[in-house]
N, C-alpha and C. Protein backbone atom coordinates (compact mmCIF):
# COMPACT_ATOMS: atom_id res chain seq x y z
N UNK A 1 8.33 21.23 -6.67
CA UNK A 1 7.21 21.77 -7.41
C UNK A 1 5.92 21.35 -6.71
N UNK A 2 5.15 22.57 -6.66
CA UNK A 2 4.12 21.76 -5.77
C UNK A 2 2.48 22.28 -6.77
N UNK A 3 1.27 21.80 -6.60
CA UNK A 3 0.30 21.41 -7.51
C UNK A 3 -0.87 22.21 -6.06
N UNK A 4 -1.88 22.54 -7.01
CA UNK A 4 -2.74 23.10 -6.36
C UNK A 4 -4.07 22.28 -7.09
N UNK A 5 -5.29 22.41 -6.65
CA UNK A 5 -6.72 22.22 -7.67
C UNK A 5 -7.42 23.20 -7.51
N UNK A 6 -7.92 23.85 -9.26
CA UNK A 6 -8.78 24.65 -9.68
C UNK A 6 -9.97 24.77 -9.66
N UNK A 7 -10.91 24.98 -8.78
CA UNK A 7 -12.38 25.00 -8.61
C UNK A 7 -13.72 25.72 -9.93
N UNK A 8 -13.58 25.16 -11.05
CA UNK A 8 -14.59 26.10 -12.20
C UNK A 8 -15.33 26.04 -12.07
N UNK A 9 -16.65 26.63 -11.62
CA UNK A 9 -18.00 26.76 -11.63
C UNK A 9 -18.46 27.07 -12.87
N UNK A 10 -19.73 27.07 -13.14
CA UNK A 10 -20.17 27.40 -14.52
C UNK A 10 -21.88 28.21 -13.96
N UNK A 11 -21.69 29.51 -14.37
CA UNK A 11 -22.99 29.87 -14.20
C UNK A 11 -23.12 30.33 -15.25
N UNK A 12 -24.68 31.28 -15.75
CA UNK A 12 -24.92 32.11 -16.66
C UNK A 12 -24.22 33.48 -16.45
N UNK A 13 -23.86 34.24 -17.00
CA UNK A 13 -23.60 35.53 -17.19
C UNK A 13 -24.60 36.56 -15.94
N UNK A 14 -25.97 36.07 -16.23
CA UNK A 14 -27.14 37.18 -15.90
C UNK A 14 -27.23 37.17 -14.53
N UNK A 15 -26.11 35.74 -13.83
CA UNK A 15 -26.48 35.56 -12.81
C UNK A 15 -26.13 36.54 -11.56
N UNK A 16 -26.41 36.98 -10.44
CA UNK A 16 -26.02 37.75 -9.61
C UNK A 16 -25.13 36.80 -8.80
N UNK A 17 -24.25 37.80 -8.19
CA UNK A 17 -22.91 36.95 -7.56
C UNK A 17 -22.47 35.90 -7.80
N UNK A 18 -22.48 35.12 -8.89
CA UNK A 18 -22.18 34.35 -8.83
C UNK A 18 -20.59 33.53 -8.54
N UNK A 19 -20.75 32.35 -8.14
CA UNK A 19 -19.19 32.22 -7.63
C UNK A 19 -17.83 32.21 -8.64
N UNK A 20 -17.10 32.29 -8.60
CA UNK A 20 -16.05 32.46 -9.37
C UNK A 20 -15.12 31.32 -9.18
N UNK A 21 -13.95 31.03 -10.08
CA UNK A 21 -13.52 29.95 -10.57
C UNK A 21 -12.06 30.67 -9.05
N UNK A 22 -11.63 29.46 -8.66
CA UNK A 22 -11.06 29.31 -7.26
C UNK A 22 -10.28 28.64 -6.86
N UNK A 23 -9.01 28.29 -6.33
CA UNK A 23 -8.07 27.12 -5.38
C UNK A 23 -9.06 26.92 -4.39
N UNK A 24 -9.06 24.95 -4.52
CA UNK A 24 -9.81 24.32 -3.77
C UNK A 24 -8.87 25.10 -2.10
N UNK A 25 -9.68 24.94 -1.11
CA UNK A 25 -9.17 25.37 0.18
C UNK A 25 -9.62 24.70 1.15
N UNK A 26 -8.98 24.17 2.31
CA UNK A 26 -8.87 23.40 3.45
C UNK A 26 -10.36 24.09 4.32
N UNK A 27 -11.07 23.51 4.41
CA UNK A 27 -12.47 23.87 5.16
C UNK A 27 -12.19 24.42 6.86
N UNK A 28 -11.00 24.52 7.51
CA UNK A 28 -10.40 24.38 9.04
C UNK A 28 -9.81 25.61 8.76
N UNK A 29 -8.80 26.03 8.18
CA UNK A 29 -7.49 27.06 7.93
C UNK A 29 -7.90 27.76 6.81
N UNK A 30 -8.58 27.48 6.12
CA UNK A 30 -8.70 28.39 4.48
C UNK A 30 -7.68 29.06 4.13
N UNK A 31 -6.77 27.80 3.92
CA UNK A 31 -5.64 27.79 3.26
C UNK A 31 -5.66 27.71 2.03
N UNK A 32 -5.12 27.73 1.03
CA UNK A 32 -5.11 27.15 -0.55
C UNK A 32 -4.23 25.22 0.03
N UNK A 33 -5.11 24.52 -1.00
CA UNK A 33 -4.65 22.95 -0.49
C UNK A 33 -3.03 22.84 -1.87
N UNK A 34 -2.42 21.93 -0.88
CA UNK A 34 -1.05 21.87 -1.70
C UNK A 34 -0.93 21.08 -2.29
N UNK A 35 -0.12 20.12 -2.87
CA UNK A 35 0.01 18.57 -3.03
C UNK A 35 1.43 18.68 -3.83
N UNK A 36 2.13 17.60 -3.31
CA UNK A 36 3.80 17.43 -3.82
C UNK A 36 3.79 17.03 -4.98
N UNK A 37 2.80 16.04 -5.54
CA UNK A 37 2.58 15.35 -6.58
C UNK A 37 1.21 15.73 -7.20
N UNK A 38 0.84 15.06 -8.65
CA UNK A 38 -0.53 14.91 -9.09
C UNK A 38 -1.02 13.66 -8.35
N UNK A 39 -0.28 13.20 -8.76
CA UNK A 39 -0.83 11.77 -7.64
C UNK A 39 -1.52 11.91 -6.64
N UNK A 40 -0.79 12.78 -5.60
CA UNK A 40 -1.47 13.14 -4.27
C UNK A 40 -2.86 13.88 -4.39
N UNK A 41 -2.42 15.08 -5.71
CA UNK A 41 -3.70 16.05 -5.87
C UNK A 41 -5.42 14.70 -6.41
N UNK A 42 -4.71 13.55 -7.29
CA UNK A 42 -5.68 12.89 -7.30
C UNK A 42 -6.14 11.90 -6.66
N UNK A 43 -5.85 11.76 -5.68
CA UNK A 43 -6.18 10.68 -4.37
C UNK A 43 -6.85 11.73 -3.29
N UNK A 44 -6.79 12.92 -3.18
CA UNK A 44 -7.59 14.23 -2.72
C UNK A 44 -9.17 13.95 -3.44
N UNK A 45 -8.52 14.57 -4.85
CA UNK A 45 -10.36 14.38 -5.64
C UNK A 45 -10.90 13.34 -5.29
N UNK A 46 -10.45 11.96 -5.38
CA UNK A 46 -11.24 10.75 -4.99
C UNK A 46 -11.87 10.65 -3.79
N UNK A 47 -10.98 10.86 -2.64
CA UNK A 47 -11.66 11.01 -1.24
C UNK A 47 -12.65 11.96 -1.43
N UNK A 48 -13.07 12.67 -2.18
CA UNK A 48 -14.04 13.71 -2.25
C UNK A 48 -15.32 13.36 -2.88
N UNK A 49 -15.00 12.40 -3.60
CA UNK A 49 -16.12 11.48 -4.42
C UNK A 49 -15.65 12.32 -5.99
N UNK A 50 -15.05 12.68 -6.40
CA UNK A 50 -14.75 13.51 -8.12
C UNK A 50 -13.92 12.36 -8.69
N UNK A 51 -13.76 11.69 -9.44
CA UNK A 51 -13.38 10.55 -9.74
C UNK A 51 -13.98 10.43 -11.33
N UNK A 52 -14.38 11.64 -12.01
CA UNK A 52 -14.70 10.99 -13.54
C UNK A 52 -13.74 12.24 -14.26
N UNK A 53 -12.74 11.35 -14.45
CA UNK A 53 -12.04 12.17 -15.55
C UNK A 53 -12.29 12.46 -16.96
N UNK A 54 -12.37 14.11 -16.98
CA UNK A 54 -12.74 14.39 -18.52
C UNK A 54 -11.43 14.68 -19.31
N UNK A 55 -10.33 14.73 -18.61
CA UNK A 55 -9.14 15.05 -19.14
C UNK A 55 -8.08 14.26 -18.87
N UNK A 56 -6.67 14.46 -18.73
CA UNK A 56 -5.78 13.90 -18.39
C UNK A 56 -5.40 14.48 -16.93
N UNK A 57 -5.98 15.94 -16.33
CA UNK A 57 -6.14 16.58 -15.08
C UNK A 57 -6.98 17.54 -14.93
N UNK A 58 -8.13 16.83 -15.72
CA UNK A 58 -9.65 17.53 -15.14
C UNK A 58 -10.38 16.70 -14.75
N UNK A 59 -11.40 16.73 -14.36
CA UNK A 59 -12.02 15.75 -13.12
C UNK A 59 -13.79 16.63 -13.01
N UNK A 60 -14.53 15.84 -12.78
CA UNK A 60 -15.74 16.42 -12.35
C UNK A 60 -16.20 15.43 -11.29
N UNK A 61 -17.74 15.52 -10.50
CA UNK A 61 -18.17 15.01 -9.35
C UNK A 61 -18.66 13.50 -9.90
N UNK A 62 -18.93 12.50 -9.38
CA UNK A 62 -19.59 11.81 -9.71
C UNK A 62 -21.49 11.06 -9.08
N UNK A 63 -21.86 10.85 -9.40
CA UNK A 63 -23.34 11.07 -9.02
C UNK A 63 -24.06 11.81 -9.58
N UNK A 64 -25.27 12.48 -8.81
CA UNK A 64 -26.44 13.24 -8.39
C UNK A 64 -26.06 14.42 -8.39
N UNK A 65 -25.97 15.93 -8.91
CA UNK A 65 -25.53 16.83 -8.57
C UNK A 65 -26.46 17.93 -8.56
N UNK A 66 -27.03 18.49 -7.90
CA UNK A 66 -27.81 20.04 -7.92
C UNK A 66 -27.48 21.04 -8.00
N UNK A 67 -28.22 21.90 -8.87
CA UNK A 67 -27.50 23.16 -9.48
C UNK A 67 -28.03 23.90 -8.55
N UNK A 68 -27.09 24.99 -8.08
CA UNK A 68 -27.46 26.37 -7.37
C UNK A 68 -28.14 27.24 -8.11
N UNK A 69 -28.62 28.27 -7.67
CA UNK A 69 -29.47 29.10 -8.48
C UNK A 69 -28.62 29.97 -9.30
N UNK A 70 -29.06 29.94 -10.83
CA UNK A 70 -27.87 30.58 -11.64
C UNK A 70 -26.53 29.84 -12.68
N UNK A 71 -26.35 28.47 -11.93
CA UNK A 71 -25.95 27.24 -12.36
C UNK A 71 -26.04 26.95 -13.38
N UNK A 72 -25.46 26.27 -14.32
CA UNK A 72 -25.97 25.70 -15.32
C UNK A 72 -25.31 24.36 -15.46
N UNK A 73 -23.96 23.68 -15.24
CA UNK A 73 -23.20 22.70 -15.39
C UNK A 73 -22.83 22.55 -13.68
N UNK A 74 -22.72 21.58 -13.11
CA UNK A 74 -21.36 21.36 -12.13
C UNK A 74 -20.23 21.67 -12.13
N UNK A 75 -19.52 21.93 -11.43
CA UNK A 75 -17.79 22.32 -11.26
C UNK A 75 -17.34 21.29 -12.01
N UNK A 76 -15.64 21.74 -12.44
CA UNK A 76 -14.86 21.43 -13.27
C UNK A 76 -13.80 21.41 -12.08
N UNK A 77 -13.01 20.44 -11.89
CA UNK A 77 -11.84 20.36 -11.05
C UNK A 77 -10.39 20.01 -11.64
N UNK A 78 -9.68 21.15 -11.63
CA UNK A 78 -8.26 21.23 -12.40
C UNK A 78 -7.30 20.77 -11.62
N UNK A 79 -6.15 19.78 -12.03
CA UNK A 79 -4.97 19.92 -11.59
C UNK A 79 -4.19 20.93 -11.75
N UNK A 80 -3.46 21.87 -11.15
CA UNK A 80 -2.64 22.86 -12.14
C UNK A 80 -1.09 22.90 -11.04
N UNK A 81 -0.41 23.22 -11.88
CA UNK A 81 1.17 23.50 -11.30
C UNK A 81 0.84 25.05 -10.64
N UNK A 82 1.77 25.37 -9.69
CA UNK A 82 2.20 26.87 -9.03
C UNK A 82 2.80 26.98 -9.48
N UNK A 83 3.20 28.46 -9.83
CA UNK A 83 4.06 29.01 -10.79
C UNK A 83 4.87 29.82 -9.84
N UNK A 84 4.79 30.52 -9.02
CA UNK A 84 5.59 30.60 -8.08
C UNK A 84 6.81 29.98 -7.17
N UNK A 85 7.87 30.38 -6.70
CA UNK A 85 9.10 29.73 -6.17
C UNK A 85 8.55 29.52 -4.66
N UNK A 86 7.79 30.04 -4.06
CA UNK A 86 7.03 29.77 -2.81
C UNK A 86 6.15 28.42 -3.06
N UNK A 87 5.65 28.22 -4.11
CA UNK A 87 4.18 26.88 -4.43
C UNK A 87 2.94 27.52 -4.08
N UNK A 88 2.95 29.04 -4.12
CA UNK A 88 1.43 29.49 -3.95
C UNK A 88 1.75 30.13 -5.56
């Protein structure tokens, strides 16, 4: 079974393009990122600096954060299972 993380943005409605909710992805390959475990998926968030859990596998940034134009909250970072027999 393999685990992916959910990228939620939060904008207004009114906003133009705004980004849409997403599998975190490898910045090199823009791959979707994998992980065998939650464990693994949360030792990922940490190296990233996301380390304040609002859930039991939600997660947000920790610090200073600036909103993009249209913004209203910071991202929301999900653990979630693949539901697929591949792990995508």
């Amino acid at each position: 079974m393999k685990f992916y993380i959910l990228v939620r943005p939060y904008y207004y409605t009114t906003t133009l393009n705004p980004m849409v909710s997403h599998k975190m992805y490898c910045p090199w390959t823009h791959e979707p990122l994998l992980f065998d475990t939650v464990e693994d998926a949360k030792k990922h968030l940490k190296s990233q600096g996301i380390t304040t859990q609002l859930s039991p596998q939600k997660f947000s940034q920790d610090g200073d954060y600036h909103l993009s134009h249209g913004e209203y909250s910071q991202p929301d970072y999900c653990i979630r299972k693949c539901r697929s027999k591949g792990g995508e």
